[in-house]
C-alpha atoms as a PDB file:
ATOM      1  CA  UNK A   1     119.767  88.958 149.054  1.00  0.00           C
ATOM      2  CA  UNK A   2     118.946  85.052 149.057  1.00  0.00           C
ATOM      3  CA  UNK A   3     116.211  85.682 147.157  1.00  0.00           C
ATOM      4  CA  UNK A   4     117.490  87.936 144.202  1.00  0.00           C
ATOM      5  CA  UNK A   5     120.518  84.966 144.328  1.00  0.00           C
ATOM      6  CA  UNK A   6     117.890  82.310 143.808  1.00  0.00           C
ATOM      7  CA  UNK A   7     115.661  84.760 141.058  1.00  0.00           C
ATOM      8  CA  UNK A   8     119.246  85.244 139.307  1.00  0.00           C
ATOM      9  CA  UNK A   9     119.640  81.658 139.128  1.00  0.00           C
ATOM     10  CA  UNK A  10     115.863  80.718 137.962  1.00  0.00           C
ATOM     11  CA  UNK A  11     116.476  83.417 134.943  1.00  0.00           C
ATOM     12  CA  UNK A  12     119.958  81.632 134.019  1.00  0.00           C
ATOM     13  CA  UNK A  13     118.131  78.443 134.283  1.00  0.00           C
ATOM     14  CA  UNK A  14     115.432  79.967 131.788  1.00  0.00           C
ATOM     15  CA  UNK A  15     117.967  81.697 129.461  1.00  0.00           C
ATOM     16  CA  UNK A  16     119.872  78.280 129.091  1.00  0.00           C
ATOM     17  CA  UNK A  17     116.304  76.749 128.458  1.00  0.00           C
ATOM     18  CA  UNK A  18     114.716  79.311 126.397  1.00  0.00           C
ATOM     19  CA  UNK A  19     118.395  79.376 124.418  1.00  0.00           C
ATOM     20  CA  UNK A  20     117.815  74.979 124.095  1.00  0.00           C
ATOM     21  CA  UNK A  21     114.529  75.529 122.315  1.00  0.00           C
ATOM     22  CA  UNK A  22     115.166  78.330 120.022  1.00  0.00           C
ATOM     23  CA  UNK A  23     118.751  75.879 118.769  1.00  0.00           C
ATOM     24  CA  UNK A  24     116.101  73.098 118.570  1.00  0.00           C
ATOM     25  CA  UNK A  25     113.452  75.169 116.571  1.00  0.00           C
ATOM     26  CA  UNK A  26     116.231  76.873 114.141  1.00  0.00           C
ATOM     27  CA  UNK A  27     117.189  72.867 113.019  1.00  0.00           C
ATOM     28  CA  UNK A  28     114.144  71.912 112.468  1.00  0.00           C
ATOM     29  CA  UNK A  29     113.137  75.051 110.350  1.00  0.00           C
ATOM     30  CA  UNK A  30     116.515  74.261 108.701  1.00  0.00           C
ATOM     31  CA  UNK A  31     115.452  70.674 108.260  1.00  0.00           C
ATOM     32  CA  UNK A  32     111.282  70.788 107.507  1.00  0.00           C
ATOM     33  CA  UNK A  33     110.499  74.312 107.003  1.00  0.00           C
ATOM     34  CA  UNK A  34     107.556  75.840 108.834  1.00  0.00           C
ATOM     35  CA  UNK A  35     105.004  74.431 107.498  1.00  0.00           C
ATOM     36  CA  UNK A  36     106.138  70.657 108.170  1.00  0.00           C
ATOM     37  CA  UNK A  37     107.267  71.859 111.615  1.00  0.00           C
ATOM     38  CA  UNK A  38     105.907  70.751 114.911  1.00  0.00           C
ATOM     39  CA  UNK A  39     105.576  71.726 118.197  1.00  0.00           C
ATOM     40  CA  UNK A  40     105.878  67.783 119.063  1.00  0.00           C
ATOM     41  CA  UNK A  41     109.332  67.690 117.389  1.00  0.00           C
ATOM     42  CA  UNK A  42     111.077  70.755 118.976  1.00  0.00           C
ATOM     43  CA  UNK A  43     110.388  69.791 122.377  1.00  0.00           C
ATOM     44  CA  UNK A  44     111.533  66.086 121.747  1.00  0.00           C
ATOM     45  CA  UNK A  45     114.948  68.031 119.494  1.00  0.00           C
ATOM     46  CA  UNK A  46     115.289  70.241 122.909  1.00  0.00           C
ATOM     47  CA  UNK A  47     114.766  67.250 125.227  1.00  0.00           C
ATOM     48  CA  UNK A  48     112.163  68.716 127.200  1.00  0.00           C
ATOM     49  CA  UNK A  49     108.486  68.204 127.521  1.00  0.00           C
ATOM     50  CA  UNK A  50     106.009  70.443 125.188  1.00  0.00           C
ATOM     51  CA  UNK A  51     104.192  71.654 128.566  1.00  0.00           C
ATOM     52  CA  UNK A  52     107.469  72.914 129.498  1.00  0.00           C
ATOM     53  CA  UNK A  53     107.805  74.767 126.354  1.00  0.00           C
ATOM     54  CA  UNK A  54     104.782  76.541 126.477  1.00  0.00           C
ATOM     55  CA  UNK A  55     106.387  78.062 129.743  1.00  0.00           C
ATOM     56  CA  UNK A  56     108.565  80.174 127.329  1.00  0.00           C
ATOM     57  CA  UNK A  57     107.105  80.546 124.128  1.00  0.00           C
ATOM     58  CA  UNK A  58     103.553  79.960 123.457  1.00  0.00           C
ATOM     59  CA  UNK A  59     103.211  78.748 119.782  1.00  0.00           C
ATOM     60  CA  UNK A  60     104.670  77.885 116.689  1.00  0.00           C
ATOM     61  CA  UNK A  61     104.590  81.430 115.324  1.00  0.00           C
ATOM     62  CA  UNK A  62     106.374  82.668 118.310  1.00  0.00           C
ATOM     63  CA  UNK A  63     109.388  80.001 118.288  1.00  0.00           C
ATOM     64  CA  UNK A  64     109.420  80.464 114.395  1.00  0.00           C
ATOM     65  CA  UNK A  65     109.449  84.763 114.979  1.00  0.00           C
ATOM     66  CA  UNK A  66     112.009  84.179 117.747  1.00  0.00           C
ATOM     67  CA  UNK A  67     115.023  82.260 115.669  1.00  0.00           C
ATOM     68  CA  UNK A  68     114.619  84.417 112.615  1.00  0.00           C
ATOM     69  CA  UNK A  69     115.036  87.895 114.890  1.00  0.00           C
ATOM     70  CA  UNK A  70     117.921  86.127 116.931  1.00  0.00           C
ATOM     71  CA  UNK A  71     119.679  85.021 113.202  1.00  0.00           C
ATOM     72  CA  UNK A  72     118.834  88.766 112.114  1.00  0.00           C
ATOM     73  CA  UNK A  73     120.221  90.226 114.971  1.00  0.00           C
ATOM     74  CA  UNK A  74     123.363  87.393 114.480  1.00  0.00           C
ATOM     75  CA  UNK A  75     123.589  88.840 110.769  1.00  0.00           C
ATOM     76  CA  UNK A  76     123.690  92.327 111.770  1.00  0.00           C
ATOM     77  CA  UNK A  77     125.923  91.727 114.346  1.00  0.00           C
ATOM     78  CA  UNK A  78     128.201  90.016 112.094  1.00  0.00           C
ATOM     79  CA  UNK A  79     128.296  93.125 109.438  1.00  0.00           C
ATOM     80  CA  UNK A  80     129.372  95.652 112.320  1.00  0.00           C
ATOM     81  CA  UNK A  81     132.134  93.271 113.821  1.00  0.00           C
ATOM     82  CA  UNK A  82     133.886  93.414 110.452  1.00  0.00           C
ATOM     83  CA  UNK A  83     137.098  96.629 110.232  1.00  0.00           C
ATOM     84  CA  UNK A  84     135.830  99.620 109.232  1.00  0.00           C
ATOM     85  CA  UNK A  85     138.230  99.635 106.302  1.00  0.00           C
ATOM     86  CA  UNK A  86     137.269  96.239 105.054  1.00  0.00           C
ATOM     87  CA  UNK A  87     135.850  97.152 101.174  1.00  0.00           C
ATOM     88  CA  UNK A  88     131.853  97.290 101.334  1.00  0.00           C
ATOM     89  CA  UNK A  89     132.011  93.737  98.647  1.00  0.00           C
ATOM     90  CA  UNK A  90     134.020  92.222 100.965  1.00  0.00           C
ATOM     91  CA  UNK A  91     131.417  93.038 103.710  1.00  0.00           C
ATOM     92  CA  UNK A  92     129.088  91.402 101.782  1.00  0.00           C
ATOM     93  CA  UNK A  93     130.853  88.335 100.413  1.00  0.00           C
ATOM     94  CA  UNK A  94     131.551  88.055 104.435  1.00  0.00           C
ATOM     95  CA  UNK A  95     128.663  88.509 105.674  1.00  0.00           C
ATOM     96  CA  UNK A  96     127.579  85.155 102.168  1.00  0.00           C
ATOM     97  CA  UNK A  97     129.962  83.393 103.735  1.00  0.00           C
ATOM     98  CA  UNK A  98     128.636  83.486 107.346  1.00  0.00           C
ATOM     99  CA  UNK A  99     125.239  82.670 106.397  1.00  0.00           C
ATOM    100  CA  UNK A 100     126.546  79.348 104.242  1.00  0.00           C
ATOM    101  CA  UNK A 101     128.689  78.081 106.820  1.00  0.00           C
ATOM    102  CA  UNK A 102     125.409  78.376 109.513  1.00  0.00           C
ATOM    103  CA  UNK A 103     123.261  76.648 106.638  1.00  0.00           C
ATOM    104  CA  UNK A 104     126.467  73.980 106.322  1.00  0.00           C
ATOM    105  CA  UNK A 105     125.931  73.389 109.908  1.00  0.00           C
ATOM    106  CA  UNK A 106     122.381  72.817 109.658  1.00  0.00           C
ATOM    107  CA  UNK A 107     121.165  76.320 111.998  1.00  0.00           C
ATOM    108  CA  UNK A 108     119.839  78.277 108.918  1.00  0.00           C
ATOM    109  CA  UNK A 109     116.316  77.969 107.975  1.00  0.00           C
ATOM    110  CA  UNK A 110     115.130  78.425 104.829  1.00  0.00           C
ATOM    111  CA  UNK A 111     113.661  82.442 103.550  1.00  0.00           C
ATOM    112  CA  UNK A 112     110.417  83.316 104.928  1.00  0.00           C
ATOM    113  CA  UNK A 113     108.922  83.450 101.602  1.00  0.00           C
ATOM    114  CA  UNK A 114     109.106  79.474 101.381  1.00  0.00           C
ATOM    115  CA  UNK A 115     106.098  79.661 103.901  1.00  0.00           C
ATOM    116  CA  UNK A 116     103.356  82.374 102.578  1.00  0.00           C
ATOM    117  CA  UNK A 117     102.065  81.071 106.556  1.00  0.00           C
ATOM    118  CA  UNK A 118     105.255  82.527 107.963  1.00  0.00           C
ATOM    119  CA  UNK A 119     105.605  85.146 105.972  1.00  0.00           C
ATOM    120  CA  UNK A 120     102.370  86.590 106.771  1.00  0.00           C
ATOM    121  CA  UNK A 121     103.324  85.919 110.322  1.00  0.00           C
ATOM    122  CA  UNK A 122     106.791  87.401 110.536  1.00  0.00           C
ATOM    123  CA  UNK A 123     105.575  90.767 108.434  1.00  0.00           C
ATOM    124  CA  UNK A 124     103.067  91.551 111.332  1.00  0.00           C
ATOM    125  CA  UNK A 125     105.613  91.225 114.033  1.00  0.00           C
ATOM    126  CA  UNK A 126     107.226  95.004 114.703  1.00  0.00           C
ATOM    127  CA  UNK A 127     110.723  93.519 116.155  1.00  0.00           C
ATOM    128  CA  UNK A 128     110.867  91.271 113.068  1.00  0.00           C
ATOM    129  CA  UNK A 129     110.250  94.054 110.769  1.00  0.00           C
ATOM    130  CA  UNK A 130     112.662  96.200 112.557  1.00  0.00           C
ATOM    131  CA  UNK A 131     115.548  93.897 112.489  1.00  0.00           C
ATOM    132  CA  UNK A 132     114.743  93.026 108.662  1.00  0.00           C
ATOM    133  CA  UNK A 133     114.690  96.858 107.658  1.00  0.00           C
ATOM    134  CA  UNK A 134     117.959  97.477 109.262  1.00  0.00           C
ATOM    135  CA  UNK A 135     119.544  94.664 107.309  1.00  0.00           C
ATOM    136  CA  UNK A 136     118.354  95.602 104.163  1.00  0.00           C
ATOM    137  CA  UNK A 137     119.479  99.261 105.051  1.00  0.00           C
ATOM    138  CA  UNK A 138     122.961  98.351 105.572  1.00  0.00           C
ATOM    139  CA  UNK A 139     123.426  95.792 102.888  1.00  0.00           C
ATOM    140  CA  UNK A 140     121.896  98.269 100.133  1.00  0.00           C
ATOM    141  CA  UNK A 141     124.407 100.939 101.536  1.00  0.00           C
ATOM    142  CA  UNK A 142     127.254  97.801 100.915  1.00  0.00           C
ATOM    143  CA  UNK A 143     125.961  97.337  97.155  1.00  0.00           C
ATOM    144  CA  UNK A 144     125.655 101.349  96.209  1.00  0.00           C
ATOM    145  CA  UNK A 145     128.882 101.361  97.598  1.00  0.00           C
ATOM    146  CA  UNK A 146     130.397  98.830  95.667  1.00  0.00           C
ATOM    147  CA  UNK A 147     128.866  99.846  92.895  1.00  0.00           C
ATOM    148  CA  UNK A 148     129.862 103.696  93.256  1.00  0.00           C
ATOM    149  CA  UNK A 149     133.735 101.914  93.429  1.00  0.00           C
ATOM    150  CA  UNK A 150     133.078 100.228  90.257  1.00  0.00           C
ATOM    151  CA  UNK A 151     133.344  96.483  91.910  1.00  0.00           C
ATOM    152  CA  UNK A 152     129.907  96.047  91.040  1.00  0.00           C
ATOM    153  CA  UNK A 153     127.172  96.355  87.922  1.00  0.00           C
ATOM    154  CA  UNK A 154     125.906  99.362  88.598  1.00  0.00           C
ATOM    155  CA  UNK A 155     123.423  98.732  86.018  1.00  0.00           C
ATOM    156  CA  UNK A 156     121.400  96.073  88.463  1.00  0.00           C
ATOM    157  CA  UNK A 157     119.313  97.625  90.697  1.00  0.00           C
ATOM    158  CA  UNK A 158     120.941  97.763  94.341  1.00  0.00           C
ATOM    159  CA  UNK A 159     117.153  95.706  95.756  1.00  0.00           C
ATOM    160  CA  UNK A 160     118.006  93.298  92.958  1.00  0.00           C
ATOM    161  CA  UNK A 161     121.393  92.523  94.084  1.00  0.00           C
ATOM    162  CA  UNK A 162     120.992  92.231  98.030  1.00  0.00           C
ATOM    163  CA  UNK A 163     117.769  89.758  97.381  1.00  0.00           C
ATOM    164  CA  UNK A 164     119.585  87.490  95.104  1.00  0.00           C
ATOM    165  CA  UNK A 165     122.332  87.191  97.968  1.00  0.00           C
ATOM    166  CA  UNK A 166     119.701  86.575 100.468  1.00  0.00           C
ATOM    167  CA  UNK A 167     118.396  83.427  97.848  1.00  0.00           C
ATOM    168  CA  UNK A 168     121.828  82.207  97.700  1.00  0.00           C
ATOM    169  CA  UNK A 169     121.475  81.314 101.493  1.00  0.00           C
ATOM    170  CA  UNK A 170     118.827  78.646 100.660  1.00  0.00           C
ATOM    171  CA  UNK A 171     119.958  77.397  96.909  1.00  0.00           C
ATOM    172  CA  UNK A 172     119.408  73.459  96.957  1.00  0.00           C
ATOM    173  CA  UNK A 173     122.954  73.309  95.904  1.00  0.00           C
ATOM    174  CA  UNK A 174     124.394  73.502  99.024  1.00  0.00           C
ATOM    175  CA  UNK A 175     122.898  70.040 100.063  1.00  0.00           C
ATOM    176  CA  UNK A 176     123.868  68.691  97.137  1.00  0.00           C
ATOM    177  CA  UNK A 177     127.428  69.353  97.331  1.00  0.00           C
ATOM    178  CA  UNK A 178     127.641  68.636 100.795  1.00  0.00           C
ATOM    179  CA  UNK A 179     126.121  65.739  99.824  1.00  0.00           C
ATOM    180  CA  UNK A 180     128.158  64.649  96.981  1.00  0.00           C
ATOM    181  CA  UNK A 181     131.392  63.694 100.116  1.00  0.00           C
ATOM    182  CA  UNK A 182     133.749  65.708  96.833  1.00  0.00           C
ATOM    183  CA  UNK A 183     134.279  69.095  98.736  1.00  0.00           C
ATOM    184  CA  UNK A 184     134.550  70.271 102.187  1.00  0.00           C
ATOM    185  CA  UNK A 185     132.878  72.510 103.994  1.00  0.00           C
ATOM    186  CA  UNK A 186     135.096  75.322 103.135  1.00  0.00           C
ATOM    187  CA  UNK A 187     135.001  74.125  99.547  1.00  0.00           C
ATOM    188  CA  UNK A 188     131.456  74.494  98.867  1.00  0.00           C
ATOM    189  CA  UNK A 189     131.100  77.673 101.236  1.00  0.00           C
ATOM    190  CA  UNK A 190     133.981  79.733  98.833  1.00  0.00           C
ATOM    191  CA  UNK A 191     132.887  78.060  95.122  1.00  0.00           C
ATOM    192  CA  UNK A 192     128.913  79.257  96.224  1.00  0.00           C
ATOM    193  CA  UNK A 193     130.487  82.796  97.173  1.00  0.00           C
ATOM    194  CA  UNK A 194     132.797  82.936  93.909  1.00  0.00           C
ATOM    195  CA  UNK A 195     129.899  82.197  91.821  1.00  0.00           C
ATOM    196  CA  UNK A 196     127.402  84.906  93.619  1.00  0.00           C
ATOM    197  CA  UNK A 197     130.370  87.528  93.038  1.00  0.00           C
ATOM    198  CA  UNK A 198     132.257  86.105  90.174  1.00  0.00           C
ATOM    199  CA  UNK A 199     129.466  84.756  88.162  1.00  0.00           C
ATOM    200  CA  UNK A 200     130.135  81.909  85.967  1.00  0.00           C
ATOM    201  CA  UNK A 201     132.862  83.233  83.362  1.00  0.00           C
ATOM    202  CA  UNK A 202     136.502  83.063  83.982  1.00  0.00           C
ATOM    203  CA  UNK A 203     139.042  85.419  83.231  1.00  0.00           C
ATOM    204  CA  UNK A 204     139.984  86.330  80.098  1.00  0.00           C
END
């Protein structure tokens, strides 16, 4: 019994530690990219040493693979916490919203495709690909569905639409209106998600 107690307690211990790195790793993809990104840095952002992060992951691939399943798995967790009866565009503009607010807060790194190196690396990893198909599978049932309700174009092609969401989670603008001190968080969060949605013409 002792020794299960102490095994429980070495596991916590390496959750808490594995859970340090991968919060280290996702700001520094959020802040360099993967290609800029070193092993060096997200020891010294987890305050541990790098022969101590070897223990748990053992490269820069696998940190990199790790944060964007755990975000995927974040995203899709997100989508089936909303009500049932929420409308599918509100699902998605939730779901816009989510993602800006963890890019606000610096844990969202920039799309895969910014890195052909991580790209390559994340398409030949099965639990990536898994998590990534069943994201796109819900969020193209979300736009068909809107679009079936009349809320959206049903003249773009449903691909088209959930893609150009996914860019909207890394546009530049984001820093720069953060940066600008003129809106809040919430501010820039809601204009980014009016503009996605809205587009750029008002009412008439």
């Amino acid at each position: 019994m002792g020794i299960l107690a102490r095994l429980t307690v070495r596991q916590q211990q390496q959750k808490v530690r594995e859970d340090a790195i991968l919060d280290a790793t996702r700001v520094m993809l959020a802040k360099k990219g993967y290609d800029l990104m070193t092993v060096d840095e997200v020891a010294a952002e987890a305050g541990i040493a790098k022969a101590s992060l070897y223990k748990h992951f053992s490269s820069k691939e696998s940190l990199a693979a790790a944060v964007m399943i755990h975000l995927l798995d974040q995203a899709i967790a997100f989508l089936e916490s909303l009500p049932p009866e929420l409308a599918p565009v509100d699902k998605m503009r939730g779901l816009l919203r989510w993602a800006l607010d963890l890019r606000l807060d610096g844990g969202l790194p920039l799309l895969p495709s910014t890195s052909s190196t991580l790209q390559s690396n994340l398409l030949a990893n099965r639990d990536y690909v898994k998590r990534i198909l069943a994201l796109n599978e819900r969020m193209l049932d979300l736009v068909k569905a809107a679009q079936a309700q009349g809320v959206l174009d049903p003249g773009l092609p449903p691909d088209v639409v959930v893609f150009s969401l996914y860019a909207r989670t890394c546009d530049p603008a984001v820093e720069y209106l953060q940066m600008s001190g003129r809106y809040t968080h919430q501010q820039v969060t809601e204009y980014l998600v009016k503009v996605a949605f809205a587009g750029l013409q008002g009412t008439r």
